[in-house]
Protein backbone atom coordinates (compact mmCIF):
# COMPACT_ATOMS: atom_id res chain seq x y z
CA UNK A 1 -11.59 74.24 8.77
CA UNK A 2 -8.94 71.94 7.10
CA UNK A 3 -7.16 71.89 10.77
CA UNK A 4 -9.82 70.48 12.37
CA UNK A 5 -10.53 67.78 9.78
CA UNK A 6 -6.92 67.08 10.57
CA UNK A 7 -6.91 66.98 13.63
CA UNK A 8 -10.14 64.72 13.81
CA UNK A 9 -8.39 62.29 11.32
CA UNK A 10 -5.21 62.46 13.36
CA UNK A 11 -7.35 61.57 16.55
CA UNK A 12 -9.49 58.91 14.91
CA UNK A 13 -6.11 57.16 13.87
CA UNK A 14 -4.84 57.53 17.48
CA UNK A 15 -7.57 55.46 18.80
CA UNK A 16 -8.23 53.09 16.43
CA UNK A 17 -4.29 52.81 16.98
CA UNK A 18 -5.02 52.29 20.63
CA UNK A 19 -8.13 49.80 20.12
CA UNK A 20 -5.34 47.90 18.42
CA UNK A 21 -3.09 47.68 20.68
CA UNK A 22 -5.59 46.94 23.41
CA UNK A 23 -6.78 43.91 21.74
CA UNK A 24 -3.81 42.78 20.91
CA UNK A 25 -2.28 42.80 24.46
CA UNK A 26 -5.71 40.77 25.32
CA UNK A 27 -4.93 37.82 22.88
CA UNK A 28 -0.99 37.23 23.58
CA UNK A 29 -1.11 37.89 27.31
CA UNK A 30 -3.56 36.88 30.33
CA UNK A 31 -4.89 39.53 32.14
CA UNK A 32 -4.84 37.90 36.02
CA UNK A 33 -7.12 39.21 39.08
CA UNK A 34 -4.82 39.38 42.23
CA UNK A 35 -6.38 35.76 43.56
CA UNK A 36 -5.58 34.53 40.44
CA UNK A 37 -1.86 35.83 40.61
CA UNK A 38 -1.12 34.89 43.82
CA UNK A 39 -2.59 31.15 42.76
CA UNK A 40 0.01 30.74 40.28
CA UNK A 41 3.45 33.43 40.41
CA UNK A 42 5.32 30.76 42.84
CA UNK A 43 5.56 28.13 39.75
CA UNK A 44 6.85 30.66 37.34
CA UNK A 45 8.96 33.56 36.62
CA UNK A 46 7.95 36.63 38.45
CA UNK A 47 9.19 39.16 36.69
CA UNK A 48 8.55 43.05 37.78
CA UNK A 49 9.72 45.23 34.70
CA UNK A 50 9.15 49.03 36.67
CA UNK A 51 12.64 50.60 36.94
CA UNK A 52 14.95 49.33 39.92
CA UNK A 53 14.21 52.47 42.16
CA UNK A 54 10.49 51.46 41.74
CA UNK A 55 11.77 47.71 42.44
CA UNK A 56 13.66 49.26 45.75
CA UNK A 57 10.71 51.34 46.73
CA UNK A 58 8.86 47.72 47.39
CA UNK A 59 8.19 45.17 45.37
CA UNK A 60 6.18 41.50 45.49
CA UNK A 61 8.27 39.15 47.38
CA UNK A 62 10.04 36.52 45.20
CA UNK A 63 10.10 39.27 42.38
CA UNK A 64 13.14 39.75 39.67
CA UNK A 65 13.47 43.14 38.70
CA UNK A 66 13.90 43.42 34.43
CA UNK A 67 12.79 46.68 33.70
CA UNK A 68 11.25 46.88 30.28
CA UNK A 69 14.09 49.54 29.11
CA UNK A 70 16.57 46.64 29.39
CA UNK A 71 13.92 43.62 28.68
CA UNK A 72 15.66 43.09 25.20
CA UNK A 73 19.19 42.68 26.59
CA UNK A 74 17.99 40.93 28.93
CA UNK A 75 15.62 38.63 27.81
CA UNK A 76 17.68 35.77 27.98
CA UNK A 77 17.68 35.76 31.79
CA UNK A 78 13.93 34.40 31.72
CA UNK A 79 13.03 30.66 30.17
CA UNK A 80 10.41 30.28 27.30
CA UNK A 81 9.30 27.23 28.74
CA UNK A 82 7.73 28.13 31.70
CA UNK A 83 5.60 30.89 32.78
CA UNK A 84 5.53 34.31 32.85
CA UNK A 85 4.24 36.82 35.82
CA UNK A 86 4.28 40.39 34.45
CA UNK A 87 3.57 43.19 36.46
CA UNK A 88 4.78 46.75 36.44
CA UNK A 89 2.91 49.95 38.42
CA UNK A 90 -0.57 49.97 36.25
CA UNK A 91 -0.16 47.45 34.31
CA UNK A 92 0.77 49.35 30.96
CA UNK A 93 4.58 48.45 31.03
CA UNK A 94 3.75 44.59 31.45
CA UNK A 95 1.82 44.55 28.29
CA UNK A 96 4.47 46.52 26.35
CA UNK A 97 6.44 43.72 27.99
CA UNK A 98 4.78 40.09 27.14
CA UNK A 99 4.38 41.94 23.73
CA UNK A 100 8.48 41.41 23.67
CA UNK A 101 8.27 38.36 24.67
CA UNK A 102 5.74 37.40 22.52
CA UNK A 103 7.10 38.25 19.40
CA UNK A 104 10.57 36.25 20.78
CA UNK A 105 8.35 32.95 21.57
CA UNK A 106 6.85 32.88 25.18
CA UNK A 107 3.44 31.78 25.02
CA UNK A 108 2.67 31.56 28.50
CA UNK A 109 2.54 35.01 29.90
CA UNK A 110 0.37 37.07 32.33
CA UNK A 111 0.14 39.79 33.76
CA UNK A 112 -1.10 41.65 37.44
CA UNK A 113 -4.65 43.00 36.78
CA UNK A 114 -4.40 46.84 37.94
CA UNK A 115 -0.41 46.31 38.78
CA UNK A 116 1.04 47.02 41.67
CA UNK A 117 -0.46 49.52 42.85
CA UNK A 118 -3.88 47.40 43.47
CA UNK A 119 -1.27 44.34 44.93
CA UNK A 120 -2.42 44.23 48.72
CA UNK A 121 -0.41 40.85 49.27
CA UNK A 122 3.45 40.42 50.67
CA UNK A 123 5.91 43.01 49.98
CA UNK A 124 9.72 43.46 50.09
CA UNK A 125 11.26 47.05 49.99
CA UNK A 126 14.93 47.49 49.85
């Protein structure tokens, strides 16, 4: 019996942890339908953080490839002063990403809606 009241507790932390998170992401980063992406990613930094054989695979044209495991050596490669196009697969990496960047003084940062995987306009594959 004193597992499962664990393991409830445990669980309840795990989402409010997640609820947290999730709201979180929402108030330091703008979550961007595909129109609204494609309105605005050619007057800022396009940034796709999935990991280079991802990039390879295909990527959105005009894209740099940071992947978030090297974002903080790398961070100095994109300007604070203009925007920020995020996108990974899913969209779960980007907002682990503009979180980073966040905390390091970009305001203006977005993010693909879906990632991706839900991107149906031009792509470049290596």
């Amino acid at each position: 019996m004193d597992t499962l009241y664990i393991l409830l507790i445990l669980a309840g932390g795990l989402i409010t942890y997640s609820i947290f998170v999730y709201l979180h992401q929402r108030r330091i980063v703008k979550i961007l339908t595909e129109e609204e992406f494609k309105a605005g990613y050619r007057k800022a930094q396009l940034i796709d953080v999935r990991e280079p054989n991802e990039f390879n695979a295909g990527h959105i044209l005009g894209s740099r490839n940071i992947p978030l495991t090297q974002l903080k050596t790398r961070m100095k490669e994109i300007r604070p002063d203009k925007p920020v196009y995020l996108y990974c697969q899913s969209g779960s990496r980007s907002g682990r990403a503009a979180q980073m960047l966040y905390r390091k003084g970009y305001k203006e940062l977005y993010h693909l809606q879906g990632g991706f995987k839900k991107w149906t306009g031009k792509v470049k594959a290596k």
